[in-house]
C-alpha atoms as a PDB file:
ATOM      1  CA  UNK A   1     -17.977 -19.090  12.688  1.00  0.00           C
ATOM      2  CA  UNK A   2     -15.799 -18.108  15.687  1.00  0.00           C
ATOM      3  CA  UNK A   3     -12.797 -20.047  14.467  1.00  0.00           C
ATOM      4  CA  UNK A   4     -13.221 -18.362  10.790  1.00  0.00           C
ATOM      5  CA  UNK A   5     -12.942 -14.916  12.389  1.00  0.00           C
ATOM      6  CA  UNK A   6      -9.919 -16.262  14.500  1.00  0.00           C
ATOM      7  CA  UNK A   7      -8.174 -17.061  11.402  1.00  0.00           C
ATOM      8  CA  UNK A   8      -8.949 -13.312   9.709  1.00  0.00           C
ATOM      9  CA  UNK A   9     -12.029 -14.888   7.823  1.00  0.00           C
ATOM     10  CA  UNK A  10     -15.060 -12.373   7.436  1.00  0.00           C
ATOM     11  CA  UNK A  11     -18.690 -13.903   8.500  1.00  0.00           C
ATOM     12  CA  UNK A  12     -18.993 -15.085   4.983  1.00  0.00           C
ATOM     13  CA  UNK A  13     -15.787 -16.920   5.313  1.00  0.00           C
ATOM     14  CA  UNK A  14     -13.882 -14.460   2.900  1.00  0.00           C
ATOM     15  CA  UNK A  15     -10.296 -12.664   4.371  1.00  0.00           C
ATOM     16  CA  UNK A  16     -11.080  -9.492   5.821  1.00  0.00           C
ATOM     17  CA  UNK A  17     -10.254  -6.254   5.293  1.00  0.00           C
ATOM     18  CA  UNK A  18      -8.122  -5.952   8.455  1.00  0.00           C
ATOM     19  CA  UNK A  19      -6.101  -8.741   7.759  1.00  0.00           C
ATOM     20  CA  UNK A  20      -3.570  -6.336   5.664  1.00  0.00           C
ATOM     21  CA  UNK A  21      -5.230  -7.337   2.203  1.00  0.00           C
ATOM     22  CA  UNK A  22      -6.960  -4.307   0.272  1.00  0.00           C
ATOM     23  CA  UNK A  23      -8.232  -3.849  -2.839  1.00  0.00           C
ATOM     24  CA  UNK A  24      -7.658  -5.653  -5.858  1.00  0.00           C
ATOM     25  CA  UNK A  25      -5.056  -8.484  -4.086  1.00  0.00           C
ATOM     26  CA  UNK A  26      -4.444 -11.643  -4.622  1.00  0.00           C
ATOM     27  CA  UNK A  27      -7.134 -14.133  -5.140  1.00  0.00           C
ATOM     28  CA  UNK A  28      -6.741 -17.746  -4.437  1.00  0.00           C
ATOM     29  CA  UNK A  29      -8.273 -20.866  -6.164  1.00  0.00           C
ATOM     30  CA  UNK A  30     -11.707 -20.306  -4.727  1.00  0.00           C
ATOM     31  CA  UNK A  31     -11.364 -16.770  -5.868  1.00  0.00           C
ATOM     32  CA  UNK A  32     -11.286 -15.875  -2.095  1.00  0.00           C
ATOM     33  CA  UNK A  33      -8.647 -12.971  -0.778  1.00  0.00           C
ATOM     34  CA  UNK A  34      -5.533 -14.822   0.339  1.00  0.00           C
ATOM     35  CA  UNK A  35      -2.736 -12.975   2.609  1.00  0.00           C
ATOM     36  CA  UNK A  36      -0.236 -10.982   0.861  1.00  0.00           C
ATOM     37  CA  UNK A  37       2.361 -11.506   2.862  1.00  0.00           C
ATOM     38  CA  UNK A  38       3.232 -14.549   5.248  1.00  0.00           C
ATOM     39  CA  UNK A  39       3.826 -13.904   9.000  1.00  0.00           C
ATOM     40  CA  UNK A  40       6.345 -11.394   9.810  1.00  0.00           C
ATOM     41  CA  UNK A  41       6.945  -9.567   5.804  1.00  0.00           C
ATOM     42  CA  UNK A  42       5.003  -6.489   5.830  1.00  0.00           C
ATOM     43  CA  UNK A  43       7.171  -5.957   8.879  1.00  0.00           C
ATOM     44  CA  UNK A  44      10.284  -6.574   6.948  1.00  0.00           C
ATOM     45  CA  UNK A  45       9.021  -5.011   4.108  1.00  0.00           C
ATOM     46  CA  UNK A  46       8.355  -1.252   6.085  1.00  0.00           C
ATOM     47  CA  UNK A  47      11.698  -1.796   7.693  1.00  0.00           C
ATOM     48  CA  UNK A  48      13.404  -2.423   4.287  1.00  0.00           C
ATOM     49  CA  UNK A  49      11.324   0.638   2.697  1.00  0.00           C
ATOM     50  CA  UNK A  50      11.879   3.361   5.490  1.00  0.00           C
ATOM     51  CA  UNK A  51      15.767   2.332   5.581  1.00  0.00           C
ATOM     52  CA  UNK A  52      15.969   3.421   2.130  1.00  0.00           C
ATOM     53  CA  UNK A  53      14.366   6.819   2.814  1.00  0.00           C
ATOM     54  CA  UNK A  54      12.802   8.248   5.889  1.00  0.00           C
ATOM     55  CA  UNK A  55       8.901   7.833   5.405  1.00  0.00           C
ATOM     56  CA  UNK A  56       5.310   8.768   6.418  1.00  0.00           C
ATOM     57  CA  UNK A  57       2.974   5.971   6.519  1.00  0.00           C
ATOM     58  CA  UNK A  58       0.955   7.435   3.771  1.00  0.00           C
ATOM     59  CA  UNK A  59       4.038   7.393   1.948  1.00  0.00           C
ATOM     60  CA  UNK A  60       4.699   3.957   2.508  1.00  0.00           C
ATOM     61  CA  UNK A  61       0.966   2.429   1.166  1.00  0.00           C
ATOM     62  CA  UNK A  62       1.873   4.515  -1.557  1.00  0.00           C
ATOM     63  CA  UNK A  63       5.033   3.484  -2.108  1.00  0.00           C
ATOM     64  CA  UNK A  64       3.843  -0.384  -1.994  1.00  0.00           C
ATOM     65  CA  UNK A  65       0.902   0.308  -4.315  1.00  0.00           C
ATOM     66  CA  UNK A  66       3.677   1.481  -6.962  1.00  0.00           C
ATOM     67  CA  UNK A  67       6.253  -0.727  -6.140  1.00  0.00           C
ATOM     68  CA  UNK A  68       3.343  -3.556  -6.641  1.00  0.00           C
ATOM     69  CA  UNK A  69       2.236  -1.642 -10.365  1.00  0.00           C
ATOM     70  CA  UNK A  70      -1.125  -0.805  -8.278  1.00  0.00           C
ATOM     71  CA  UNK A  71      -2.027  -4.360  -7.774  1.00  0.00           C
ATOM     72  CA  UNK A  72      -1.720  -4.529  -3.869  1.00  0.00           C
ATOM     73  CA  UNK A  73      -1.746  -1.576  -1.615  1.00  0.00           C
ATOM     74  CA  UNK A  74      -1.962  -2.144   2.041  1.00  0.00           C
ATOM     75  CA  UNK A  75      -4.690  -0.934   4.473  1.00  0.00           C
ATOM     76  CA  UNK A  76      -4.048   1.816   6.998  1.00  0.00           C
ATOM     77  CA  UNK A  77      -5.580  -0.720   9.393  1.00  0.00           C
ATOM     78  CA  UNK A  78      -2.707  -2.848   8.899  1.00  0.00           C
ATOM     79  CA  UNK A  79       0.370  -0.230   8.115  1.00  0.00           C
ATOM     80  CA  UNK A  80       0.402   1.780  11.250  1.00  0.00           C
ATOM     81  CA  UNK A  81       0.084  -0.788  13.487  1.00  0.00           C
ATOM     82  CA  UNK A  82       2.943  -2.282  11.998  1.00  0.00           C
ATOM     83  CA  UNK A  83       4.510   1.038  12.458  1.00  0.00           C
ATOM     84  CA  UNK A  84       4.121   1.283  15.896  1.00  0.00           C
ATOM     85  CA  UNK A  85       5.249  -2.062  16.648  1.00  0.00           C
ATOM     86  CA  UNK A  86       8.664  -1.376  14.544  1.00  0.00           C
ATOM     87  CA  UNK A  87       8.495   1.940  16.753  1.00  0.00           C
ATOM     88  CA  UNK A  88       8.247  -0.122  20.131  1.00  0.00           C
ATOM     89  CA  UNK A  89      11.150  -2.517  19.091  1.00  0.00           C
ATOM     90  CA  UNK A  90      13.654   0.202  18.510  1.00  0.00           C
ATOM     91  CA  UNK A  91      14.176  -0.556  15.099  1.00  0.00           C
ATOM     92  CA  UNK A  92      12.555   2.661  13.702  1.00  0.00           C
ATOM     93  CA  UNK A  93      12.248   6.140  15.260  1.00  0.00           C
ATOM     94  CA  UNK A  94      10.420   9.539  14.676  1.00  0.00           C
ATOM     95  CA  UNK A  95      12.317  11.961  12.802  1.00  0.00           C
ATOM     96  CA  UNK A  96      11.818  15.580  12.061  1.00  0.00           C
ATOM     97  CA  UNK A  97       8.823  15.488   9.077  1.00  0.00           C
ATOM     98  CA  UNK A  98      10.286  14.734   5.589  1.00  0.00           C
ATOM     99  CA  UNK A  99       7.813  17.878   4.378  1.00  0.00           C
ATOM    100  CA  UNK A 100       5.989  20.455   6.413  1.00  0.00           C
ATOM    101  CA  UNK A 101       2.742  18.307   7.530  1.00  0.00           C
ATOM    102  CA  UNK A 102       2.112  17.048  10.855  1.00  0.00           C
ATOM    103  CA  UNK A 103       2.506  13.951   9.768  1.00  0.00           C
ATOM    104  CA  UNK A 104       4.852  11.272  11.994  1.00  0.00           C
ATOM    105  CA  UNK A 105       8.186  10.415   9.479  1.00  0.00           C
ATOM    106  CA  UNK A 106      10.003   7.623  10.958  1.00  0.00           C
ATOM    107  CA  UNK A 107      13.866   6.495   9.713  1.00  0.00           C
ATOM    108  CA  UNK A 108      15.563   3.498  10.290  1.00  0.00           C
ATOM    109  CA  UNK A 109      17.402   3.086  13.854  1.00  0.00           C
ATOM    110  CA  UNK A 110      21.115   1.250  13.874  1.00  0.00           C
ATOM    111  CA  UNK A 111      19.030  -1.555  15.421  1.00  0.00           C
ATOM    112  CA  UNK A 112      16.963  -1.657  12.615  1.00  0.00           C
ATOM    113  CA  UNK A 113      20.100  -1.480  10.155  1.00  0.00           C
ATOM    114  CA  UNK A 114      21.562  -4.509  12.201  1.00  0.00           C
ATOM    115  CA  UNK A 115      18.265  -6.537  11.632  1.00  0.00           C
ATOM    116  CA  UNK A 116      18.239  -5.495   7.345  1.00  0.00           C
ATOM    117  CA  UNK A 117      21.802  -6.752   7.295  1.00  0.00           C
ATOM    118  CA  UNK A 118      21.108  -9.665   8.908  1.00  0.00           C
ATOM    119  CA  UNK A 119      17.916 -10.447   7.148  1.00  0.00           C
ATOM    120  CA  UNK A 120      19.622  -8.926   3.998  1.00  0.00           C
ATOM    121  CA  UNK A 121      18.150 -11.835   1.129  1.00  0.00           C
ATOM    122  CA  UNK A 122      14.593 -12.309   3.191  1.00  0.00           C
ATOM    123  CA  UNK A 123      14.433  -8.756   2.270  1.00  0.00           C
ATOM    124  CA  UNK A 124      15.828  -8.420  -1.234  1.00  0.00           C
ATOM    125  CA  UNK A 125      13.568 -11.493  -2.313  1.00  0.00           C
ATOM    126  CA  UNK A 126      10.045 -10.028  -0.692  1.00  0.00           C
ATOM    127  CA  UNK A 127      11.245  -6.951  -2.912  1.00  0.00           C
ATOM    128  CA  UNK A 128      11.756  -9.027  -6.436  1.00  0.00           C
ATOM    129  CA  UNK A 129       8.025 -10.963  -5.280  1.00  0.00           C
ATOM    130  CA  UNK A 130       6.493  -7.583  -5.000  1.00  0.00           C
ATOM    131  CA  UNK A 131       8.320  -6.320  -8.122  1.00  0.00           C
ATOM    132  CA  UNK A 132       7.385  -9.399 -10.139  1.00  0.00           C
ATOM    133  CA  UNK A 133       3.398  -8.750  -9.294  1.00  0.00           C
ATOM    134  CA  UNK A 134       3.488  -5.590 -10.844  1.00  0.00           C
ATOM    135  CA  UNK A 135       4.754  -7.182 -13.777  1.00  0.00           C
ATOM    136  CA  UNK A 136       6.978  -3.960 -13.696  1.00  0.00           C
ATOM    137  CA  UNK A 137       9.613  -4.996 -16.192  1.00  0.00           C
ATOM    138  CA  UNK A 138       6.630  -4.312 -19.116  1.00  0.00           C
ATOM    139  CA  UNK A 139       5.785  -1.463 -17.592  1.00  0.00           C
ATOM    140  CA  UNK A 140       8.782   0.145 -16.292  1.00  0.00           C
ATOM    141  CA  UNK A 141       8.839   2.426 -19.069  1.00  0.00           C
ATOM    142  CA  UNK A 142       5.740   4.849 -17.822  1.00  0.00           C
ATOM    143  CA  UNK A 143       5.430   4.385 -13.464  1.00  0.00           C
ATOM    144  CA  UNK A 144       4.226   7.867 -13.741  1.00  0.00           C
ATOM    145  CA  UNK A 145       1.473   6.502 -15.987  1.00  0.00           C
ATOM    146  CA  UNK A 146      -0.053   4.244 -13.058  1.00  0.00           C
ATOM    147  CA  UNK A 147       1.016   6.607 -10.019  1.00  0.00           C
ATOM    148  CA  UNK A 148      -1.248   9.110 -11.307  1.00  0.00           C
ATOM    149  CA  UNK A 149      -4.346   6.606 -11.967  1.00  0.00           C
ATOM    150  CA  UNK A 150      -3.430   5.746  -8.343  1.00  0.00           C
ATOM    151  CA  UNK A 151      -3.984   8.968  -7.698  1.00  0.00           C
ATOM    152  CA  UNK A 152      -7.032   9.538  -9.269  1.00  0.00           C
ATOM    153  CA  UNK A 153      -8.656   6.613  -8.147  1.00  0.00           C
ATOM    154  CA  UNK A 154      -7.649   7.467  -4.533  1.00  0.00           C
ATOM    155  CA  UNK A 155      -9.003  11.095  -4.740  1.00  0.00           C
ATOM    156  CA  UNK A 156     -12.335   9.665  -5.649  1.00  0.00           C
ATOM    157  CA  UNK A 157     -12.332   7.124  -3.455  1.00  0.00           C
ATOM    158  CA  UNK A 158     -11.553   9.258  -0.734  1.00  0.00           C
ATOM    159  CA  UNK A 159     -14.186  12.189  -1.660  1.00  0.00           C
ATOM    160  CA  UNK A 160     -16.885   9.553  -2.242  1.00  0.00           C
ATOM    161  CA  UNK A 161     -16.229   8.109   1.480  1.00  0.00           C
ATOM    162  CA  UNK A 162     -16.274  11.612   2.797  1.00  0.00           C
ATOM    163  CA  UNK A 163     -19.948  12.040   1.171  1.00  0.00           C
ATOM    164  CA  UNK A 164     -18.446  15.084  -0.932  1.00  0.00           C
ATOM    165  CA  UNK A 165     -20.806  14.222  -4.225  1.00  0.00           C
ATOM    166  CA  UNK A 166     -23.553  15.833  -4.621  1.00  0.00           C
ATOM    167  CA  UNK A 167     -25.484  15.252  -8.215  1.00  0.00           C
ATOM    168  CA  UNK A 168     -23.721  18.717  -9.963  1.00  0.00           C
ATOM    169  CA  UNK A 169     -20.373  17.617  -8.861  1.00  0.00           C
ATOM    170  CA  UNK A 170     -20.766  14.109  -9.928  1.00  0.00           C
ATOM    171  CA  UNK A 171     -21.643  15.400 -13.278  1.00  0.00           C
ATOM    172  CA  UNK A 172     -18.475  17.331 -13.481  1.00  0.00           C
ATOM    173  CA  UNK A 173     -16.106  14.622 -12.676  1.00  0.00           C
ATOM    174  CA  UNK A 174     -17.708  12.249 -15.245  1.00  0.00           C
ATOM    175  CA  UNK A 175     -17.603  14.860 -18.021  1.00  0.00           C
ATOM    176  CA  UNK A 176     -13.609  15.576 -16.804  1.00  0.00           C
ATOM    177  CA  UNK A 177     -12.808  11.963 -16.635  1.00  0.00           C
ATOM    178  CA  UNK A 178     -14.818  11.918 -19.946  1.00  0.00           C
ATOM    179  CA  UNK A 179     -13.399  14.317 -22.067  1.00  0.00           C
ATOM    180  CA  UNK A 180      -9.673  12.989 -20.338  1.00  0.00           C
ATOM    181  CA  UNK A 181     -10.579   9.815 -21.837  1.00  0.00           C
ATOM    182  CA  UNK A 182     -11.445  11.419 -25.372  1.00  0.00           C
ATOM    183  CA  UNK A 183      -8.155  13.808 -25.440  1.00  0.00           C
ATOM    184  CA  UNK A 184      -5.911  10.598 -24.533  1.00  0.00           C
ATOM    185  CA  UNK A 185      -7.856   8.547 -27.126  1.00  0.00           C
ATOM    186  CA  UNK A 186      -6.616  11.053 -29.406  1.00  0.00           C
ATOM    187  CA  UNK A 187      -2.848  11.029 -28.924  1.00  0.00           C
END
């Protein structure tokens, strides 16, 4: 048992949540969660992301779960950390907030650029994997489409966690998502 949670294995011998694997991801042969990325990528893969445009951490699950067609969207649990390690190296650094929130925006340090340059085809190939999950080239016609089911989904996962449904409001939301459904049908 002890070395199954030492390897990120769950008491039922399953990945765990913390282990940077959320959702819907990949399933090996046993139809167990396996890792989405190998020692050292999500790293490379914030880096790569926030050098292209200053970012949030929200931003930045969000910008995986689209870059990935919604198939793979990292945990918070595993993001921020990440963050803050990036952050302790010198390779990223707060900025002044890309929008008005509180939030922490972070932008990519000349450190950090020296590192992408470096690691310049480690980085562009974890891209085309990511890419290639989403199966993106089919679908690359309507993003919008699945960023706002993303959505969606989030909000109601989010207002379900908080305990924020009562019966009434329930009700609501089904006969929204209902008559959605219906008008969509339609087109």
């Amino acid at each position: 048992m002890a070395a199954m949670m030492a390897a990120g294995r769950g008491w039922d011998g399953r990945f765990s949540w913390d282990n940077g694997n959320f959702g819907g991801g990949p399933r090996g042969r046993s139809g167990n969660r396996r890792r989405m990325f190998a020692s050292g990528e999500l790293r490379l893969l914030l880096l790569r992301m926030i050098a292209d445009e200053p970012r949030h951490g929200y931003e930045l699950i969000k910008a995986i779960g689209e870059l990935t067609g919604g198939t793979y969207e990292p945990s918070p649990g595993a993001v921020y950390p990440t963050l803050s390690l990036l952050a302790d190296e010198g390779v990223i650094a707060e900025t002044a907030g890309v929008d008005d929130t509180a939030r922490k925006a972070f932008e990519v340090t000349e450190a950090g650029r020296s590192e992408l340059a470096e690691r310049s085809d480690e980085a562009e190939a974890l891209m085309a994997r990511l890419t290639a999950m989403s199966g993106k080239e089919e679908r690359g016609r309507a993003p919008e489409l699945f960023r706002a089911m993303g959505n969606l989904a989030g909000v109601l996962k989010h207002r379900y966690r908080d305990g924020r449904f009562d019966n009434q409001t329930i009700e609501e939301i089904v006969d929204i998502i209902d008559d959605a459904a219906k008008r969509i049908e339609r087109l």
